[in-house]
Protein backbone atom coordinates (compact mmCIF):
# COMPACT_ATOMS: atom_id res chain seq x y z
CA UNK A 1 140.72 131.74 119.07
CA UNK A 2 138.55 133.75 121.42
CA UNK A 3 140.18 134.74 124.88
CA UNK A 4 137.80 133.70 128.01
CA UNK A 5 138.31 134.87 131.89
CA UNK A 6 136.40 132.82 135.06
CA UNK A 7 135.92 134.71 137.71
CA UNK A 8 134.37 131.99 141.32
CA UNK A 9 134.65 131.76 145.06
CA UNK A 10 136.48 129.45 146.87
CA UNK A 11 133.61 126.88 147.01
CA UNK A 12 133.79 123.25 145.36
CA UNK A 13 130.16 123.58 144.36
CA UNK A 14 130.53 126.51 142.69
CA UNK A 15 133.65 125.71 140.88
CA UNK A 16 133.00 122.11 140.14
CA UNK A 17 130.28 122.75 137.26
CA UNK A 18 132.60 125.22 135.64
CA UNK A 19 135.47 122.70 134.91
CA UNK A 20 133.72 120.78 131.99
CA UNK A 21 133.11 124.33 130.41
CA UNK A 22 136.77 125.06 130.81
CA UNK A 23 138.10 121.64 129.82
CA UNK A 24 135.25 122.04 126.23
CA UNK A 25 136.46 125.62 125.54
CA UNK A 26 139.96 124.58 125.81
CA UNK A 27 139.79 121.37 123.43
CA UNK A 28 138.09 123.53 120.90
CA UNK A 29 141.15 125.53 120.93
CA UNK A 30 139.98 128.84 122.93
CA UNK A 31 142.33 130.33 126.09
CA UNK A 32 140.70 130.48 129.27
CA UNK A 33 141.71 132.22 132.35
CA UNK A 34 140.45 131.21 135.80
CA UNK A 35 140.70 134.01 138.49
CA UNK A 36 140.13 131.96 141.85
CA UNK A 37 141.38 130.73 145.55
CA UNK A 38 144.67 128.81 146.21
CA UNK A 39 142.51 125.43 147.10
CA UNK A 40 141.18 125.08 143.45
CA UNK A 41 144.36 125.68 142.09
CA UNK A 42 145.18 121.84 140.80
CA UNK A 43 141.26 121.03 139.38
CA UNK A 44 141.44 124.27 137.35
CA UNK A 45 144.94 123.81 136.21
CA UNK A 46 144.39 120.23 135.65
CA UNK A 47 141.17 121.58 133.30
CA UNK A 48 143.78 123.52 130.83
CA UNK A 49 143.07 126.87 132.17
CA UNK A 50 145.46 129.46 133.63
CA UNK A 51 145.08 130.43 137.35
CA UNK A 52 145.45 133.58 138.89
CA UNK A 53 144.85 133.56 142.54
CA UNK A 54 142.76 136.18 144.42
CA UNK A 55 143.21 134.61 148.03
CA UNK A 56 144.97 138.25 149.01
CA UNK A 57 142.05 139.45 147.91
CA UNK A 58 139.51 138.37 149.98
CA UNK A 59 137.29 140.63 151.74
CA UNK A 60 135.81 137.84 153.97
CA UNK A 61 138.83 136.14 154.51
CA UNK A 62 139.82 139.59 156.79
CA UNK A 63 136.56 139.58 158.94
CA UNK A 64 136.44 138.99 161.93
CA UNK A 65 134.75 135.44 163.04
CA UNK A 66 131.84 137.25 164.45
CA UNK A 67 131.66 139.07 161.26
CA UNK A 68 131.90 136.11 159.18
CA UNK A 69 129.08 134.01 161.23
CA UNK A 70 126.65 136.70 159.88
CA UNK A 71 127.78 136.93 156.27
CA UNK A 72 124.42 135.32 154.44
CA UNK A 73 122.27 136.97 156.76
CA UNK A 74 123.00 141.06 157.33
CA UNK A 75 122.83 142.45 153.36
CA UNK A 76 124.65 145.22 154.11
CA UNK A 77 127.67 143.39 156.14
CA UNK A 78 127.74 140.98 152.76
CA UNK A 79 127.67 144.27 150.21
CA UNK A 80 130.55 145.25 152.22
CA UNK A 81 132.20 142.25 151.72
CA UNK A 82 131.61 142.31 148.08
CA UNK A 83 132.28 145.62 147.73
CA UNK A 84 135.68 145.61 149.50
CA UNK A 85 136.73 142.25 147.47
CA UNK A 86 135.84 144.06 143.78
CA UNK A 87 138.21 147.47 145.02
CA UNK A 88 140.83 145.25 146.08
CA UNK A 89 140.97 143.10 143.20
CA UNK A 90 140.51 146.49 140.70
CA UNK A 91 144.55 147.26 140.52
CA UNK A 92 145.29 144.29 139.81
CA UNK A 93 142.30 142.92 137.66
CA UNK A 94 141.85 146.39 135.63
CA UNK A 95 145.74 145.94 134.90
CA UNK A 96 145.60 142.27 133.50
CA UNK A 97 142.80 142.51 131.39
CA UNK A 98 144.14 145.98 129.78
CA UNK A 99 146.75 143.90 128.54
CA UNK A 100 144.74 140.04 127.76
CA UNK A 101 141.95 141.72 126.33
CA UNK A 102 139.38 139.25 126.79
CA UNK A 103 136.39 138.76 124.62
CA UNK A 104 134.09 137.48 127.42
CA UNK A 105 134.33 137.19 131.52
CA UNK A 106 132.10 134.07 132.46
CA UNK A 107 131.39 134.75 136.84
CA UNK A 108 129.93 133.08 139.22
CA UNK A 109 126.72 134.69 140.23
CA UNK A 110 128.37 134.83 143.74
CA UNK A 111 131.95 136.24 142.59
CA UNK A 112 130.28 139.75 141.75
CA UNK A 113 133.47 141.50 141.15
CA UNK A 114 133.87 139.48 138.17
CA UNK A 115 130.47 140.95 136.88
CA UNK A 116 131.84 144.47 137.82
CA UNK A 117 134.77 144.28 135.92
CA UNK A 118 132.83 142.74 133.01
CA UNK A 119 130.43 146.24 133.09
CA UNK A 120 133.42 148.18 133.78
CA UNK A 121 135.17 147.30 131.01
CA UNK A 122 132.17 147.48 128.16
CA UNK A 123 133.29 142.94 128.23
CA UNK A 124 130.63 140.53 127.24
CA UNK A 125 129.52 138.70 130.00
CA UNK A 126 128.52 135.63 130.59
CA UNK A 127 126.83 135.00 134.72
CA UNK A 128 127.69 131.14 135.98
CA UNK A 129 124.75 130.31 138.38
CA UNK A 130 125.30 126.66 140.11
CA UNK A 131 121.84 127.28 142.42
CA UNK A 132 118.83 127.45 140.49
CA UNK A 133 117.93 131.30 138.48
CA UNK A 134 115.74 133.48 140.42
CA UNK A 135 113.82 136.10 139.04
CA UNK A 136 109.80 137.22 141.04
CA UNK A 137 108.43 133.81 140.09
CA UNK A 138 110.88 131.15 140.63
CA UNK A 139 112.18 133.64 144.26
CA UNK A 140 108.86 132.37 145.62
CA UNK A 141 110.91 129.12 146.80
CA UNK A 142 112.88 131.38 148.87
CA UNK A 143 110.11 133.45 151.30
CA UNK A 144 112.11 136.29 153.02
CA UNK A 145 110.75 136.54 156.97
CA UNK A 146 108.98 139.74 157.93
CA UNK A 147 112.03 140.40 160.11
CA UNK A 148 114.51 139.91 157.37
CA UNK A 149 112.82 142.74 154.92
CA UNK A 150 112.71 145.20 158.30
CA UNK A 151 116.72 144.39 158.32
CA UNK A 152 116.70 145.09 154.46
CA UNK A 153 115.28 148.31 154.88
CA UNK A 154 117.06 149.37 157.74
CA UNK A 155 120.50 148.34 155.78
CA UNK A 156 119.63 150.46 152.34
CA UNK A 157 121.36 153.19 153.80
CA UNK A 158 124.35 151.21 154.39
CA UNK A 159 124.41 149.39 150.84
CA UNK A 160 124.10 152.63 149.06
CA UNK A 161 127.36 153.95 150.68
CA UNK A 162 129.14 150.99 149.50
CA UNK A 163 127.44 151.50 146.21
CA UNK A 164 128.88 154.75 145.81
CA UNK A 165 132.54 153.53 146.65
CA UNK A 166 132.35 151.59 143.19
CA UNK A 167 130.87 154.60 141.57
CA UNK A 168 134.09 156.51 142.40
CA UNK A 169 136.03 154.02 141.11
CA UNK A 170 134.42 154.07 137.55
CA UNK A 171 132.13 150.94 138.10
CA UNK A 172 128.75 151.52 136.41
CA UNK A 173 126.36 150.13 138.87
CA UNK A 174 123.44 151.88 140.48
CA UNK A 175 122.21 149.68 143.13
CA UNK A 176 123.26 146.31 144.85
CA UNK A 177 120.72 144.57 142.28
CA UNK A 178 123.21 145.16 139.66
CA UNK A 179 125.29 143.16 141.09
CA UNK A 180 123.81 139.89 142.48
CA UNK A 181 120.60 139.87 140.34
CA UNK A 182 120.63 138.78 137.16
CA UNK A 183 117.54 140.39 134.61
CA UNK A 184 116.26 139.17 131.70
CA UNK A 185 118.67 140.29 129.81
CA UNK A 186 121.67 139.12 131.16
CA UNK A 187 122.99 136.05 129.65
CA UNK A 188 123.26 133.04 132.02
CA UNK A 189 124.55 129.75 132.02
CA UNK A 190 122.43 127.67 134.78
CA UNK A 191 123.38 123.95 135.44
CA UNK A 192 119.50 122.26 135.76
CA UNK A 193 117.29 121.05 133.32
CA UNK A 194 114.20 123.32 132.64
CA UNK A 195 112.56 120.59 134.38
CA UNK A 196 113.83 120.70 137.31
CA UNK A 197 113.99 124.93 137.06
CA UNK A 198 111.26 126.38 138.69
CA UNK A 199 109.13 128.79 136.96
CA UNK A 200 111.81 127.59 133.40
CA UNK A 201 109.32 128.66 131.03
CA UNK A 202 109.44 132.42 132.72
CA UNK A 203 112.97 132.94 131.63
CA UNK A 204 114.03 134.51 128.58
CA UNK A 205 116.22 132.50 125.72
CA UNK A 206 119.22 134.80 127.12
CA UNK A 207 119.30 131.66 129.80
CA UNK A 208 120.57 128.40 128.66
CA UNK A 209 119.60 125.42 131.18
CA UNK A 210 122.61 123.34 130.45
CA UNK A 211 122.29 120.38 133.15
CA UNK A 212 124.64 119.36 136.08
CA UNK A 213 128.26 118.56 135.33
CA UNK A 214 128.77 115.24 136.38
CA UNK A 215 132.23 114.27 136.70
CA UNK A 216 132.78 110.56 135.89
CA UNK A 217 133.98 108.69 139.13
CA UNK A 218 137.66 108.08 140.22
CA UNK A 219 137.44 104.95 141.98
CA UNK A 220 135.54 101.61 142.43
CA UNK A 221 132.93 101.39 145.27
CA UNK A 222 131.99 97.87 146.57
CA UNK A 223 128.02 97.75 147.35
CA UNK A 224 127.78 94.97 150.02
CA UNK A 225 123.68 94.74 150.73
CA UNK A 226 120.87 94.81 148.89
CA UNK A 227 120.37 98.78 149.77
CA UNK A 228 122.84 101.27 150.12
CA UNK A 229 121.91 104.49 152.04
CA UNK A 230 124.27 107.15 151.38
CA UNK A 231 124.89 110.52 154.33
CA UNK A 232 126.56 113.86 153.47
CA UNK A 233 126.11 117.08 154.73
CA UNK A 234 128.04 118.15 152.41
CA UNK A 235 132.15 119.77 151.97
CA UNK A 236 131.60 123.20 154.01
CA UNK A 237 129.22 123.03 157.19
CA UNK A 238 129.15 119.21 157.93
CA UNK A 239 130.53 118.81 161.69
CA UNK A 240 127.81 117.65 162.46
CA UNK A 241 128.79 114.67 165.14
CA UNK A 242 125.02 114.78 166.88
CA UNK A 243 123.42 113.97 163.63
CA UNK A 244 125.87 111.18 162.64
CA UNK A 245 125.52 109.83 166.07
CA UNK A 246 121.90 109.27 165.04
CA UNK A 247 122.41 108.11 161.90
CA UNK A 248 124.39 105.44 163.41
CA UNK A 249 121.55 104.34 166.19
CA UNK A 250 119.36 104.82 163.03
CA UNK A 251 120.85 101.78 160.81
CA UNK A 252 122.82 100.02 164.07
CA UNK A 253 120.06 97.11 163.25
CA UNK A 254 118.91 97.72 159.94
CA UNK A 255 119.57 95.69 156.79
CA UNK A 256 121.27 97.77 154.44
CA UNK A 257 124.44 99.38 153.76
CA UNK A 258 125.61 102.43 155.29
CA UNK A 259 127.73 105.17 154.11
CA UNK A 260 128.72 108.36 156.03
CA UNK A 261 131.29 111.07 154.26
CA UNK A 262 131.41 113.10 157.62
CA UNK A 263 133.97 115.55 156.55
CA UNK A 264 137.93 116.47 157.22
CA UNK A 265 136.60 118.43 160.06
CA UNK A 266 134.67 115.72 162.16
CA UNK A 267 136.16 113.53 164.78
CA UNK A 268 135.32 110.11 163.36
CA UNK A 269 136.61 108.63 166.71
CA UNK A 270 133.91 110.82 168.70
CA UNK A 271 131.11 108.23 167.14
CA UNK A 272 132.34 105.27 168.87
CA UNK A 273 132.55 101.69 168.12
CA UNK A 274 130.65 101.22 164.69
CA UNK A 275 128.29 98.26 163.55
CA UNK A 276 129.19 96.15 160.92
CA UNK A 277 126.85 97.44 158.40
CA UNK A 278 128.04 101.50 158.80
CA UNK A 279 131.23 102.74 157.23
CA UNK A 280 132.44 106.33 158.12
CA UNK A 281 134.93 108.35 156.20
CA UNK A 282 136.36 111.82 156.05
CA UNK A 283 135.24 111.97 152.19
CA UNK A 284 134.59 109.37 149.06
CA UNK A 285 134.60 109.32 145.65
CA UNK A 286 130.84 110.56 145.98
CA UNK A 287 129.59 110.04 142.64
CA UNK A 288 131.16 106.79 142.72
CA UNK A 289 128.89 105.61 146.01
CA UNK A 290 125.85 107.63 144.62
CA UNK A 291 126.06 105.32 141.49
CA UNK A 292 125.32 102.43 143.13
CA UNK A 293 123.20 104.19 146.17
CA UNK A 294 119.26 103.88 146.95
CA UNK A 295 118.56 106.81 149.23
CA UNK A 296 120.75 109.61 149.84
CA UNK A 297 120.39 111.62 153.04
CA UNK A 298 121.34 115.66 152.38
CA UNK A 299 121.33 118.97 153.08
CA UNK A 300 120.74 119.91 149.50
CA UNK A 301 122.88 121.37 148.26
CA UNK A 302 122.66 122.07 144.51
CA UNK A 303 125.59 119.74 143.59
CA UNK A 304 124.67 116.98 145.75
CA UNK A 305 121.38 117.01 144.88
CA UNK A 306 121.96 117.16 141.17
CA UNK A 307 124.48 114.37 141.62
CA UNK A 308 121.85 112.15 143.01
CA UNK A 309 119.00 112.65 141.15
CA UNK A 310 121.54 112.28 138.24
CA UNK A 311 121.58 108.93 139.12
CA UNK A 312 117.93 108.24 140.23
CA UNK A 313 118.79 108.42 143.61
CA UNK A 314 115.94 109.42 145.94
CA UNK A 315 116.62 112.03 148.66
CA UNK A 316 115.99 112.65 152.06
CA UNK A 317 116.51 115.66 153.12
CA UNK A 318 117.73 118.45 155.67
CA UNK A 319 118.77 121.86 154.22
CA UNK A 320 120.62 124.54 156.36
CA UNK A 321 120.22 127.78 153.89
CA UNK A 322 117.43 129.41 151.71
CA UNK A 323 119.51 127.79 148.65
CA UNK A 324 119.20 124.55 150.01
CA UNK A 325 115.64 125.09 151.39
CA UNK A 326 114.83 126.02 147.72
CA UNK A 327 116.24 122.57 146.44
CA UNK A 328 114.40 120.55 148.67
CA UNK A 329 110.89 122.57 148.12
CA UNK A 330 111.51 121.54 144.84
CA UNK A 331 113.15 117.81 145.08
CA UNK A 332 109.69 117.23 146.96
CA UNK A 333 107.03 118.73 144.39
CA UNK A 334 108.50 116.64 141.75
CA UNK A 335 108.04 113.53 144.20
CA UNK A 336 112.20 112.50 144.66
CA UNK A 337 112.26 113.74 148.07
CA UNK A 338 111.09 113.48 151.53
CA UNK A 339 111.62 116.30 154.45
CA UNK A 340 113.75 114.93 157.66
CA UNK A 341 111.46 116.94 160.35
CA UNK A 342 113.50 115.98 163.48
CA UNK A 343 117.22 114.80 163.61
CA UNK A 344 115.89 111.80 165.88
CA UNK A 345 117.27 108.09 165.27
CA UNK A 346 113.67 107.31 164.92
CA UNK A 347 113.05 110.25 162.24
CA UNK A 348 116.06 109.27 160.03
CA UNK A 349 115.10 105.66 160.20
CA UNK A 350 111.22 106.40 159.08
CA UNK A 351 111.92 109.24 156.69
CA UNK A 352 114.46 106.86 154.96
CA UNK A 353 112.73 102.98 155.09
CA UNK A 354 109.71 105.96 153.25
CA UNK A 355 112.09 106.51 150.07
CA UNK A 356 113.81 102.93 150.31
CA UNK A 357 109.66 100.63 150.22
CA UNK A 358 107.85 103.59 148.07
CA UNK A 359 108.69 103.07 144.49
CA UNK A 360 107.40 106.20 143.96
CA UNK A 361 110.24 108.18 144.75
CA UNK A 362 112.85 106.34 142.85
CA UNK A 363 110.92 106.63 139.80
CA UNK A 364 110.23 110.76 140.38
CA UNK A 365 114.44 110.44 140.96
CA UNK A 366 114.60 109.07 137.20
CA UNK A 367 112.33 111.06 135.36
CA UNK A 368 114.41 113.99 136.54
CA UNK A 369 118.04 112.25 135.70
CA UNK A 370 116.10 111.54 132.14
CA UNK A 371 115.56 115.37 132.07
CA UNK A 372 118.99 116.11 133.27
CA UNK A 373 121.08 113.45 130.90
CA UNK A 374 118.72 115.32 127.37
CA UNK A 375 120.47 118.58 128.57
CA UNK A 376 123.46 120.16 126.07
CA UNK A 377 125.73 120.02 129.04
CA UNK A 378 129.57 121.56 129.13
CA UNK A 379 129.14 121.61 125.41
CA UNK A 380 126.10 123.58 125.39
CA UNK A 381 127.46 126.10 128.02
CA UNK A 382 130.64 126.55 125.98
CA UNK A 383 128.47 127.19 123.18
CA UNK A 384 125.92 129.39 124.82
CA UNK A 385 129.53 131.59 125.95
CA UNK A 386 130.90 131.54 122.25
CA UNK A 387 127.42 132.62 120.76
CA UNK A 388 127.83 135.51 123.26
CA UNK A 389 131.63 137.02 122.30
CA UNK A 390 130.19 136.37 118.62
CA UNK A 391 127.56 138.11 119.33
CA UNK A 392 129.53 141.24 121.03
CA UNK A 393 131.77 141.12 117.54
């Protein structure tokens, strides 16, 4: 029995694909660990692992909300962040796995002081990336502005102070790179197909492109028209009442099926009387409606993307960050995807009839589920993280 500690951020995309790992390494008899945030508490318990929670922990959760609005976009502000969540979790961490021992530490490519402790500690370790793996080739999807290298150089100074405060404290890293880029030798666990990977073939065999986790879905969903258009902005930034107020004027006359997960945030009442044919809801059993959807409107993010195309589900789409932006560059050169350019009722309406009369897209949709379904998935992860501790033996 090998011993196994997660490491994640309080984010359901992030966490999500990890649970079929957790739930494989457990049935094959292995004890996991899952160092993570209150909210996730019941899905990782409920996957056999053992939760520690690191919500005291939290560098960002002690920011200031003009501080946090810029977290993303000011490096130096973020390897703060990171920086100040790693020293505050090293007591406590350092202490627990002096006396568990574990053979590997399996992070999040976001929850860096997982990776910290893992080179601190001389652990194998195993980096969980839920976005697609970026190295020079496949980073071309994300273009940096010319303003946004100025602020990089202008913040070096800055990082490498925070640098040196995990230096004193025995971490071996020598830049920021250490921590939230991932070389070619570093094993990784990504959850896409090496089709849908850009640049796959420029990654070394340390990277095992395992497919998305799809959960099965918890309830029934009743598909009442011929075509179902689904609309999520997905579980973190989705109070969004302008753009379902379009959506609505979009399909108000339109034959099909509408479905709106708006969020626990949004004022559902703020939209108004509804027409027939448009439901609205706080959340659904999403891969429940996307099983039986024909377009899916997004932002694109990596788990509601993956979901859909799982299913052959065309998307239209409207990202918010570079992540997202990177998913839909690459949703639309494998033909599954169409660009919403304006937020209009008359945009939504066009970019969507587009994906719903060109059979095109649906079949671009299908070649990648067929891609995504031949992956190893949460079986070929847990094996990719027991070939590493064996490996380490």
């Amino acid at each position: 029995m090998s011993r196994i500690v997660f490491f994640c951020i309080p984010a359901h995309g992030h966490t999500n694909p990890t649970l079929g790992v957790v739930r494989e390494l457990v049935r094959r008899g292995h004890e996991v660990w899952y160092y993570s945030y209150e909210m996730m508490r019941e899905k990782i318990e409920t996957a056999g692992a053992r939760f520690v929670a690191c919500d005291a922990y939290d560098g960002e959760m002690r920011l200031s909300p003009k501080d946090a609005a810029k977290i993303g976009k000011d490096l130096a502000l973020s390897t703060r962040v990171l920086v100040d969540t790693t020293l505050a979790l090293d007591e406590m961490v350092m202490a627990q796995m002096k006396d568990m021992r574990p053979d590997c530490i399996v992070a999040d490519s976001m929850a860096v002081w997982g990776k910290a402790a893992a080179l601190k500690l001389g652990v194998p370790f195993v980096s969980s990336t839920t976005t697609f793996a970026f190295n020079k080739h496949s980073a071309q999807l994300m273009k940096q502005s010319p303003m946004e290298l100025v602020g990089m150089l202008f913040s070096m100074g800055k990082i490498a102070k925070q640098i040196a405060r995990l230096q004193e404290k025995g971490y071996p890293v020598k830049s920021v790179l250490d921590l939230i880029q991932n070389d070619e030798h570093t094993h990784t666990v990504v959850y896409t197909s090496p089709q849908f990977q850009p640049c796959a073939d420029t990654f070394t065999d340390r990277y095992a492109f395992v497919g998305p986790s799809i959960r099965p879905a918890q309830s029934e969903f009743a598909k009442r028209a011929e075509k179902l258009v689904y609309i999520s902005m997905g579980t973190v930034n989705n109070d969004m009442i302008p753009l379902y107020r379009q959506c609505v004027a979009a399909f108000a006359d339109a034959p099909v099926q509408v479905v709106i997960s708006a969020g626990e945030r949004t004022d559902i009442a703020a939209l108004g009387a509804l027409p027939g044919n448009v439901e609205v809801y706080p959340q659904v059993d999403q891969i429940a409606v996307l099983e039986k959807a024909d377009a899916f409107v997004t932002h694109c993010g990596m788990n509601s993307a993956s979901e859909a195309l799982y299913f052959g589900v065309p998307l239209v789409m409207l990202p918010v960050t570079k992540e997202q932006g990177a998913v839909a560059v690459r949703a639309r050169q494998l033909g599954a995807g169409v660009y919403l350019k304006k937020k209009t009722a008359e945009e939504i309406r066009a970019a969507v009839d587009l994906v719903l009369s060109d059979p095109a897209y649906r079949r671009a949709a299908q070649e990648i589920a067929a891609g995504f379904k031949a992956c190893p998935g949460a079986a070929g992860a847990a094996d990719k993280i027991l070939r590493v501790i064996a490996e380490g033996k």
